[in-house]
C-alpha atoms as a PDB file:
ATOM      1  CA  UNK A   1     -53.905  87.576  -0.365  1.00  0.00           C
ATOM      2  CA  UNK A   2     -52.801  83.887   0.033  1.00  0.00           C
ATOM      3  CA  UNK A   3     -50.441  82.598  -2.631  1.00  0.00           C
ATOM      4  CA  UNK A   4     -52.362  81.973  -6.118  1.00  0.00           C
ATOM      5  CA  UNK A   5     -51.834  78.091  -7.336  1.00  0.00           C
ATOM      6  CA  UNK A   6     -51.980  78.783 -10.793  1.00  0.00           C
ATOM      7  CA  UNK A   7     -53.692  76.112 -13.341  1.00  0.00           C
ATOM      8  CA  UNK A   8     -51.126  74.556 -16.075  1.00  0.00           C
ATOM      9  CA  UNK A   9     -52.533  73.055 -19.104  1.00  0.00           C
ATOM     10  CA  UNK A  10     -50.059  70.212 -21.013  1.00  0.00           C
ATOM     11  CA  UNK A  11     -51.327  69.531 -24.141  1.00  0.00           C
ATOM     12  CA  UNK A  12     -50.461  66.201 -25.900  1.00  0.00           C
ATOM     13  CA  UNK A  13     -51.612  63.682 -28.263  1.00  0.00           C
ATOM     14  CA  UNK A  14     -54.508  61.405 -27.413  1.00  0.00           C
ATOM     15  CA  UNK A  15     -52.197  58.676 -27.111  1.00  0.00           C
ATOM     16  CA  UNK A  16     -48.317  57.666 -25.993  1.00  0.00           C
ATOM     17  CA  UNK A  17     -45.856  60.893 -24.892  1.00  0.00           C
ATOM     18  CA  UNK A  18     -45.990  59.811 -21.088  1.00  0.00           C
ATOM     19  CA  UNK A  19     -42.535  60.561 -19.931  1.00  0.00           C
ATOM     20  CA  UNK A  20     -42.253  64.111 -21.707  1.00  0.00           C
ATOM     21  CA  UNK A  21     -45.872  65.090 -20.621  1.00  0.00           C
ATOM     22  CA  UNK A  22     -45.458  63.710 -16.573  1.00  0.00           C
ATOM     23  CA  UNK A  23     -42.120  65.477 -16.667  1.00  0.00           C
ATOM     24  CA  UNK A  24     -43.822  68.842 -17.306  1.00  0.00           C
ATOM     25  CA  UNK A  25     -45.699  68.484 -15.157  1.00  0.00           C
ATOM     26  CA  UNK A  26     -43.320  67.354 -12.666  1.00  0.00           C
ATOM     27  CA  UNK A  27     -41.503  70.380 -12.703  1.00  0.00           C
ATOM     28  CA  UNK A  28     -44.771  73.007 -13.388  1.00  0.00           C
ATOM     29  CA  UNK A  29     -46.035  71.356  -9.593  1.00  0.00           C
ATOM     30  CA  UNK A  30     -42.267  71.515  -8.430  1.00  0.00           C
ATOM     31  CA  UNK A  31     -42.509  75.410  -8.899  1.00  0.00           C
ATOM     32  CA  UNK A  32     -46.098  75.155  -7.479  1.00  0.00           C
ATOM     33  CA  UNK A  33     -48.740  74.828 -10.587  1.00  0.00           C
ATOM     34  CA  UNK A  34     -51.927  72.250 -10.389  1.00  0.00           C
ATOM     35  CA  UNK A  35     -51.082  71.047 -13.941  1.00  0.00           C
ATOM     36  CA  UNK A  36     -53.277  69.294 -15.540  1.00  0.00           C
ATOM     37  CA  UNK A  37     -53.133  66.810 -18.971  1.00  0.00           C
ATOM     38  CA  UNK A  38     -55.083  67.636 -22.399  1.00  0.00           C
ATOM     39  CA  UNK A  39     -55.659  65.693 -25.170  1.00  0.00           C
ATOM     40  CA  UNK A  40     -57.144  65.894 -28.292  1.00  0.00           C
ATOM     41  CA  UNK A  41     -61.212  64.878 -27.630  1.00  0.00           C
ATOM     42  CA  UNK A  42     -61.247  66.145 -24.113  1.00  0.00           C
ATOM     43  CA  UNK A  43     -64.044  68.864 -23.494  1.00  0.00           C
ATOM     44  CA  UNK A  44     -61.745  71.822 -22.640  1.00  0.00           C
ATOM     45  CA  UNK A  45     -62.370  75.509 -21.603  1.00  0.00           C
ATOM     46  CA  UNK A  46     -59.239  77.404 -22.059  1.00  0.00           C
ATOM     47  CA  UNK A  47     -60.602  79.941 -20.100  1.00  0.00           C
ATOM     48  CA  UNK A  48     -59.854  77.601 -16.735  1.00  0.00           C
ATOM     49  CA  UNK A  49     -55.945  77.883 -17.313  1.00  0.00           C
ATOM     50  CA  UNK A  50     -53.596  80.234 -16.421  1.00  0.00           C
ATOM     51  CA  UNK A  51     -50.345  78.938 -18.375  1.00  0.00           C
ATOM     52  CA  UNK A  52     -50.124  76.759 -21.337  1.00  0.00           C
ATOM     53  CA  UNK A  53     -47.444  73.944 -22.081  1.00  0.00           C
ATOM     54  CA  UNK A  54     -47.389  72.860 -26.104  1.00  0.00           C
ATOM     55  CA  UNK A  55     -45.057  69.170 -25.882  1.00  0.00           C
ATOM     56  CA  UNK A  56     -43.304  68.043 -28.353  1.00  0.00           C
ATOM     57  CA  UNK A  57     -43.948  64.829 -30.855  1.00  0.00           C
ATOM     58  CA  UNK A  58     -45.300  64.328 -34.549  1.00  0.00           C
ATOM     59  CA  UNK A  59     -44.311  66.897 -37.124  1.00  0.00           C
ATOM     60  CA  UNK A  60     -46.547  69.586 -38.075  1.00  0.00           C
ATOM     61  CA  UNK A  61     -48.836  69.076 -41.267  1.00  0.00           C
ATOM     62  CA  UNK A  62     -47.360  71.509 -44.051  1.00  0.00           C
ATOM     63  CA  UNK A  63     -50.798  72.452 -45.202  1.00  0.00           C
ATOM     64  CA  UNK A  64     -51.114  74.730 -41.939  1.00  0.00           C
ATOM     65  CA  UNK A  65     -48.180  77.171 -43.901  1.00  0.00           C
ATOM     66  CA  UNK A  66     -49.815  76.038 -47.181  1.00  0.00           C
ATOM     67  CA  UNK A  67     -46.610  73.725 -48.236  1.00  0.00           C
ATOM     68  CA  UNK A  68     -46.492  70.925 -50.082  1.00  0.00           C
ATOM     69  CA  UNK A  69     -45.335  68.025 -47.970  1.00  0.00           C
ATOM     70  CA  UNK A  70     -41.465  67.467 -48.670  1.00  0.00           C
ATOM     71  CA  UNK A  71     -41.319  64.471 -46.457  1.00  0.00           C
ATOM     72  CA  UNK A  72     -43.619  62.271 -45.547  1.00  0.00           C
ATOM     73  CA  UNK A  73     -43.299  61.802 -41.759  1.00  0.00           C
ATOM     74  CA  UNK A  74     -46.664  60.737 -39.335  1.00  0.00           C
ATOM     75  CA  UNK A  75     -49.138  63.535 -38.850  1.00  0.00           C
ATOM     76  CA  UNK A  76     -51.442  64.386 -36.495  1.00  0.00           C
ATOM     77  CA  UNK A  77     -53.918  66.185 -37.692  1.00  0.00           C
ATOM     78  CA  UNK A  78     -56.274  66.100 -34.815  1.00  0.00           C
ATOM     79  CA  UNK A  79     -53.843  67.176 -32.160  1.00  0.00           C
ATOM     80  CA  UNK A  80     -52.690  69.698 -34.941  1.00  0.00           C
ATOM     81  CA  UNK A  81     -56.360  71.224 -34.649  1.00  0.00           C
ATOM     82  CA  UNK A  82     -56.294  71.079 -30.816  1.00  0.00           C
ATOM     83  CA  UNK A  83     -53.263  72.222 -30.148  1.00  0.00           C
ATOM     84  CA  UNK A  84     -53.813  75.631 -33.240  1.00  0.00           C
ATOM     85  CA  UNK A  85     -56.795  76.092 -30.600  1.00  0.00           C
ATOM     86  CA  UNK A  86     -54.518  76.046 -27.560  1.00  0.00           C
ATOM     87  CA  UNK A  87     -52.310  78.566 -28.973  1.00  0.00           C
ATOM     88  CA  UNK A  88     -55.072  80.895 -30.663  1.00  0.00           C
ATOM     89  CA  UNK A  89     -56.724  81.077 -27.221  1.00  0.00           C
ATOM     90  CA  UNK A  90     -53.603  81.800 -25.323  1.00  0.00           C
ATOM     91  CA  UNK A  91     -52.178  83.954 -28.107  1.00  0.00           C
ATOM     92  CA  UNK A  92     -55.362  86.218 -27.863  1.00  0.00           C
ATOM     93  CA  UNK A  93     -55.414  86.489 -24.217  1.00  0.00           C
ATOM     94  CA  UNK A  94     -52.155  86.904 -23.384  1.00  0.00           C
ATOM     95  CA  UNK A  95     -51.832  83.689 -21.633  1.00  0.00           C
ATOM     96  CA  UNK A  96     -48.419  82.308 -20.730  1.00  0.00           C
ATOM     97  CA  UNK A  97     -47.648  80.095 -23.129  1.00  0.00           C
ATOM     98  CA  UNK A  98     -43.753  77.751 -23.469  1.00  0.00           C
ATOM     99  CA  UNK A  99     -44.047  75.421 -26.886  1.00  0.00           C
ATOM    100  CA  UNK A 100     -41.612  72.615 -27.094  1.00  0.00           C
ATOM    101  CA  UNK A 101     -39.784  71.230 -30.248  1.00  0.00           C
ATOM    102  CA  UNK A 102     -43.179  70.918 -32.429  1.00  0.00           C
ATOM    103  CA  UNK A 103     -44.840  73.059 -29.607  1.00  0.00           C
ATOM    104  CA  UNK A 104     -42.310  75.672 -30.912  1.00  0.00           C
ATOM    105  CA  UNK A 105     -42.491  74.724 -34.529  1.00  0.00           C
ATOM    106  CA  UNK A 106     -47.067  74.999 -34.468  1.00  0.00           C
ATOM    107  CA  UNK A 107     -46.456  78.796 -32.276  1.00  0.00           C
ATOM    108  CA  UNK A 108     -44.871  79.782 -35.212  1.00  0.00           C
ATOM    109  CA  UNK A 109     -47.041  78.505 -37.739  1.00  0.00           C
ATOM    110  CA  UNK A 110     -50.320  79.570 -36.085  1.00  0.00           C
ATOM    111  CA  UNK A 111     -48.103  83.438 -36.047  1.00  0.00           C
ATOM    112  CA  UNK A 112     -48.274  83.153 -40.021  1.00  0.00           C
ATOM    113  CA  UNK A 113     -44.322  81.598 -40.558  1.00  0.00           C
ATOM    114  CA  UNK A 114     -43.250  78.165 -42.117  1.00  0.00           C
ATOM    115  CA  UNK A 115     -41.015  75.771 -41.349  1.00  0.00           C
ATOM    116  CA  UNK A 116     -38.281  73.825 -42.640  1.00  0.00           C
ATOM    117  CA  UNK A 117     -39.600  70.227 -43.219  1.00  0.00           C
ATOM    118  CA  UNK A 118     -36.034  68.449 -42.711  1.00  0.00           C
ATOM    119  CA  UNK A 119     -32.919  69.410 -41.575  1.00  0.00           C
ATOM    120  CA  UNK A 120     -30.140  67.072 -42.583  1.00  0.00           C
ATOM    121  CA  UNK A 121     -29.347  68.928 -45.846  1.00  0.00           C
ATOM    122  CA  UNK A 122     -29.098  71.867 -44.123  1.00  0.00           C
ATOM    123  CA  UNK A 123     -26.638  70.501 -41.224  1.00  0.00           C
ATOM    124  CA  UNK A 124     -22.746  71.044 -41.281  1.00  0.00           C
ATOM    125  CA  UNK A 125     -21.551  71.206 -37.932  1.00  0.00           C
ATOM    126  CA  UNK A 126     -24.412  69.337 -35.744  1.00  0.00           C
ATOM    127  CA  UNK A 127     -25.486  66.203 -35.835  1.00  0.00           C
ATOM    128  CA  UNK A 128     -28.810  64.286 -36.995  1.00  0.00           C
ATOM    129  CA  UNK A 129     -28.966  62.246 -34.325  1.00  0.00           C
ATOM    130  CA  UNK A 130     -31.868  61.667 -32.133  1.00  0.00           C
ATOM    131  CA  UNK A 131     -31.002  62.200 -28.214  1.00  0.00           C
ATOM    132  CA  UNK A 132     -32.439  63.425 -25.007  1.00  0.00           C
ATOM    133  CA  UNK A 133     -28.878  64.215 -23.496  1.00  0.00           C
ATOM    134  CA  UNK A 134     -27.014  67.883 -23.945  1.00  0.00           C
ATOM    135  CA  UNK A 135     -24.996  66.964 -26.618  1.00  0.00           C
ATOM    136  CA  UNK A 136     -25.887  70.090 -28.996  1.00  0.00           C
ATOM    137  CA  UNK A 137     -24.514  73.514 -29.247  1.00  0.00           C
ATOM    138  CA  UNK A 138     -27.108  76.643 -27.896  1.00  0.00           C
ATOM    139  CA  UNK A 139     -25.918  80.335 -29.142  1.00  0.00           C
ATOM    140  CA  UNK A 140     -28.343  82.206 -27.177  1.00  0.00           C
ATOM    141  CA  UNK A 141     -29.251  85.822 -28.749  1.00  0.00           C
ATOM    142  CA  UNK A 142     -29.356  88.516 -26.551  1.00  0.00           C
ATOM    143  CA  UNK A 143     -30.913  90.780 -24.175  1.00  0.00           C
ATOM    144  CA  UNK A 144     -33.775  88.552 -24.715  1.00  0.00           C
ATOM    145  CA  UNK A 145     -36.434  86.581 -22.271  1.00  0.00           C
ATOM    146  CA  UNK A 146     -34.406  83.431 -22.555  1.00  0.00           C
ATOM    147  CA  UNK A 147     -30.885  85.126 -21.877  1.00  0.00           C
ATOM    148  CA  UNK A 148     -32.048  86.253 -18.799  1.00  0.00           C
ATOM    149  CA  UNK A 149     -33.594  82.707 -17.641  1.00  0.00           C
ATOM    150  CA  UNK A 150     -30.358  80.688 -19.160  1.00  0.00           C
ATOM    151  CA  UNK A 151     -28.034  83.374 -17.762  1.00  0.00           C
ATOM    152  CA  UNK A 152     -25.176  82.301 -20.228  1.00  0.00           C
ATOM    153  CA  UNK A 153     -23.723  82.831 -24.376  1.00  0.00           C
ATOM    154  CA  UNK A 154     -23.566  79.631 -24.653  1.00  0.00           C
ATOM    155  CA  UNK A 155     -24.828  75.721 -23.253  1.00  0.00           C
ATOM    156  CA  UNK A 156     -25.589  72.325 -24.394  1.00  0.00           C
ATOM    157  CA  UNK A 157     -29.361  70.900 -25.475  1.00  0.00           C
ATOM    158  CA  UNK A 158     -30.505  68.066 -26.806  1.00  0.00           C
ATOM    159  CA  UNK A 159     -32.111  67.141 -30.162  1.00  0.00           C
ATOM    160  CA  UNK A 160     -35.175  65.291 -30.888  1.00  0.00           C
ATOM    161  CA  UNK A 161     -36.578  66.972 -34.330  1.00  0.00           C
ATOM    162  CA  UNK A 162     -36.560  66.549 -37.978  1.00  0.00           C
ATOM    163  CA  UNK A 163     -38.281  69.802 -38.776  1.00  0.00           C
ATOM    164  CA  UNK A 164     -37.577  73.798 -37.692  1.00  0.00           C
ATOM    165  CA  UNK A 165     -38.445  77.271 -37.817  1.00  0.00           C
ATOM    166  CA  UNK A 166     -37.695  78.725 -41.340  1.00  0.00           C
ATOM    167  CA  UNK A 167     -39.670  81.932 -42.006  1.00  0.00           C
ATOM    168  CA  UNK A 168     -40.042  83.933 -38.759  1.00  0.00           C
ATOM    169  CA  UNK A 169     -43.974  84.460 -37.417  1.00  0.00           C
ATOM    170  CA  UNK A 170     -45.260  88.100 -36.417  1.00  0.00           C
ATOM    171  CA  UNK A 171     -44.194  89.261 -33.883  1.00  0.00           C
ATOM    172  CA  UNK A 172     -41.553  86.918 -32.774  1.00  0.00           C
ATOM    173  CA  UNK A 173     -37.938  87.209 -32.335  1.00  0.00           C
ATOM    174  CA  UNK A 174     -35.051  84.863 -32.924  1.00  0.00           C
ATOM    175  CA  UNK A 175     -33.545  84.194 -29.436  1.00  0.00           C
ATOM    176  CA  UNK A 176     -30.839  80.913 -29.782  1.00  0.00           C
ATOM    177  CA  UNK A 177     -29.745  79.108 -32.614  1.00  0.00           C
ATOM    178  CA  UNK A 178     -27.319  76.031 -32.915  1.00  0.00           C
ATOM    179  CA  UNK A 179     -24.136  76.124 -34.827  1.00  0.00           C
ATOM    180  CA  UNK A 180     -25.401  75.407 -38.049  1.00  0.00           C
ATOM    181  CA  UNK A 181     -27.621  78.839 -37.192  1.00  0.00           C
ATOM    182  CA  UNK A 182     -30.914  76.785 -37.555  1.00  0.00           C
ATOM    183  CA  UNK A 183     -33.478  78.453 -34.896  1.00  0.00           C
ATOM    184  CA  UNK A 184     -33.358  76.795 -31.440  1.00  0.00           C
ATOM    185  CA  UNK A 185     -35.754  79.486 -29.661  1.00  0.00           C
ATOM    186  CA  UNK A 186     -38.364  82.451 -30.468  1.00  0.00           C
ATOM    187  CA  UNK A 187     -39.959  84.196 -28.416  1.00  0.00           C
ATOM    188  CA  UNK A 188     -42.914  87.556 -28.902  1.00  0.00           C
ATOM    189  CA  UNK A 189     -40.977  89.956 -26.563  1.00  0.00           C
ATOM    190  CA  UNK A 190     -44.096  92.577 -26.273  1.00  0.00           C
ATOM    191  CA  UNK A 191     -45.883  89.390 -24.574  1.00  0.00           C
ATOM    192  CA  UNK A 192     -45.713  88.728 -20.631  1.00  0.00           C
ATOM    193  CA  UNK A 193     -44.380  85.302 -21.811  1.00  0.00           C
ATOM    194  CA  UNK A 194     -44.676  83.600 -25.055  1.00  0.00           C
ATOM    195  CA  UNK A 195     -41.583  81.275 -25.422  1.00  0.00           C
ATOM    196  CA  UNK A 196     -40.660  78.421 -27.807  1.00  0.00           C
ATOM    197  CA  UNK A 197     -37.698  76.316 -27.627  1.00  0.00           C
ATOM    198  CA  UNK A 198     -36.766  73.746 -30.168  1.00  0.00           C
ATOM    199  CA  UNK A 199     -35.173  71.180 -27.828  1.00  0.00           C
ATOM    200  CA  UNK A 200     -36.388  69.230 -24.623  1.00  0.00           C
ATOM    201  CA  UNK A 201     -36.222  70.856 -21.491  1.00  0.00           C
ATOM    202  CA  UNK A 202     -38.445  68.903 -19.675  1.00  0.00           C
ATOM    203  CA  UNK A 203     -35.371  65.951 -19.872  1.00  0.00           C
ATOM    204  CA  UNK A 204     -33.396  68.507 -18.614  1.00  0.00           C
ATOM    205  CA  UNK A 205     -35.013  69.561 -15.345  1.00  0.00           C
ATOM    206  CA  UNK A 206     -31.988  68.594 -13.396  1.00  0.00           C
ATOM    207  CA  UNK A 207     -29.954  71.499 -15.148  1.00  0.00           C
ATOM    208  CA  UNK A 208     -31.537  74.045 -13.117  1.00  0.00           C
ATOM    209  CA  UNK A 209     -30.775  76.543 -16.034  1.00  0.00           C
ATOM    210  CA  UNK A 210     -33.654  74.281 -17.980  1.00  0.00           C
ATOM    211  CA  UNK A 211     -36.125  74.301 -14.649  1.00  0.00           C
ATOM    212  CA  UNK A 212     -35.739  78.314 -15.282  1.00  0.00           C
ATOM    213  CA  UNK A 213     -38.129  77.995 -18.247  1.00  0.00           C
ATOM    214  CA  UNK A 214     -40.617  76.523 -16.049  1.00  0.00           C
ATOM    215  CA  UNK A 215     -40.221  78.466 -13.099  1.00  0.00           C
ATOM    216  CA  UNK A 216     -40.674  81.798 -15.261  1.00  0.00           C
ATOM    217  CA  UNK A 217     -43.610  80.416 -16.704  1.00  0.00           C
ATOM    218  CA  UNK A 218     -45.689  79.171 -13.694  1.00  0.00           C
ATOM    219  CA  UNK A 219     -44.555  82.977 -12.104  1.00  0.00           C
ATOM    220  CA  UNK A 220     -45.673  84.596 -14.627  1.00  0.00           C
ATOM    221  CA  UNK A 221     -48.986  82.683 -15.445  1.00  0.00           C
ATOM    222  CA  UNK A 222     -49.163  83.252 -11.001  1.00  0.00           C
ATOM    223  CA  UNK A 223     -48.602  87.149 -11.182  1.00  0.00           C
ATOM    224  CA  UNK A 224     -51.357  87.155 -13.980  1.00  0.00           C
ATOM    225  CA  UNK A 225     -54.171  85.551 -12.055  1.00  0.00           C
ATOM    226  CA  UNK A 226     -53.511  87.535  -8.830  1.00  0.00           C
ATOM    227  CA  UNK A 227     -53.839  90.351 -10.850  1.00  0.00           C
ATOM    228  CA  UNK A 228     -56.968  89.666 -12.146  1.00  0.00           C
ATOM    229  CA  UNK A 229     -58.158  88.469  -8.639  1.00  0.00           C
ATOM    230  CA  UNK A 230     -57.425  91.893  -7.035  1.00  0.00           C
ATOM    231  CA  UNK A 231     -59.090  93.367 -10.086  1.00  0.00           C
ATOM    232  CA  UNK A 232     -62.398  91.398  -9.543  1.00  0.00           C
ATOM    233  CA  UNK A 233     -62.278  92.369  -5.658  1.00  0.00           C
ATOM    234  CA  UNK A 234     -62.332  96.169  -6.220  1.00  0.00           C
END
């Protein structure tokens, strides 16, 4: 059998999030994936992917975990919808799935948990600040799915969030957390992969630690199909 290109659906919002999204899918084609850009509005079969990638960007609505909104940051309600449709579909069918920073946050929401809705009161030894380099703490929990990829205790990550995991959803495990032992990382370890990280990997593909995430993902989500192609040929 020739080598399986496997299809890699980004989800985004309708509008802005260039860099993050064409930086996925940078790296997805770097480990060789067709990946390919959704957006709220586009006429999508789920069915046609074989690995999903939730980015990151506006919080997540607090009436998906029946909250009352703390804060009042920008929502998105339509890419909320879209996005709770990505992750139903590829929840149900086992489809590789790697959420980013609100990717992370809506995988554990859509799992029944809740989230934090802002984290300064809640920091001590890590900073608020906003920034795309490593300049945060990862404790990474192990044995685990993303000790194995990071292949260290501890390394740096950046920070781009306001909101985080509070109340765990079924099924997933705690995997990494930062100093202040706020969740960095869950992950379902029954599931071939089902991974969310809180921080930005995708501005971190030059740590090839980070390119690990996306590498295990397109392998897996490559593995899968083949499997069902020799399945469909017997």
């Amino acid at each position: 059998m020739a080598e399986v290109t496997p299809v890699i659906g980004i989800t985004g919002p309708r509008k802005r999030a260039l860099m993050p999204r064409l930086l996925v899918a940078l790296v997805t084609r770097w480990y060789g994936a067709k990946a390919v850009q959704l957006r709220p509005g586009d006429p999508v079969d789920f069915s046609e992917f074989d690995g999903i990638v939730v980015t990151g960007g506006h919080d997540v609505d607090p009436v998906l975990y029946a909250a009352e909104p703390e804060v009042h940051p920008r929502y998105d309600q339509e890419r909320d919808a879209f996005e709770s449709e990505a992750i139903d579909w590829a929840v149900k069918h086992h489809l590789p799935l790697l959420g980013i920073c609100r990717g992370a946050q809506l995988l554990n929401v859509r799992l029944g948990g809740s989230l934090f809705q802002e984290l300064r009161s809640r920091r001590q030894k890590t900073s608020n600040r906003w920034t795309i380099l490593p300049l945060k703490t990862l404790k990474v929990c192990g044995p685990s799915k993303l000790a194995r990829l990071l292949h260290c205790e501890r390394c740096k990550i950046n920070s781009l969030h306001n909101q985080g995991i509070d109340q765990l959803g079924e099924g997933l495990m705690v995997t990494g957390r930062d100093l202040d032992g706020i969740v960095q990382s869950v992950e379902q370890p029954d599931y071939p992969f089902l991974l969310g990280v809180q921080w930005h990997p995708e501005f971190l593909i030059l740590n090839r630690r980070q390119r690990r995430l996306f590498g295990a993902l397109v392998e897996v989500a490559r593995k899968r199909t083949e499997a069902a192609i020799s399945a469909a040929e017997r």
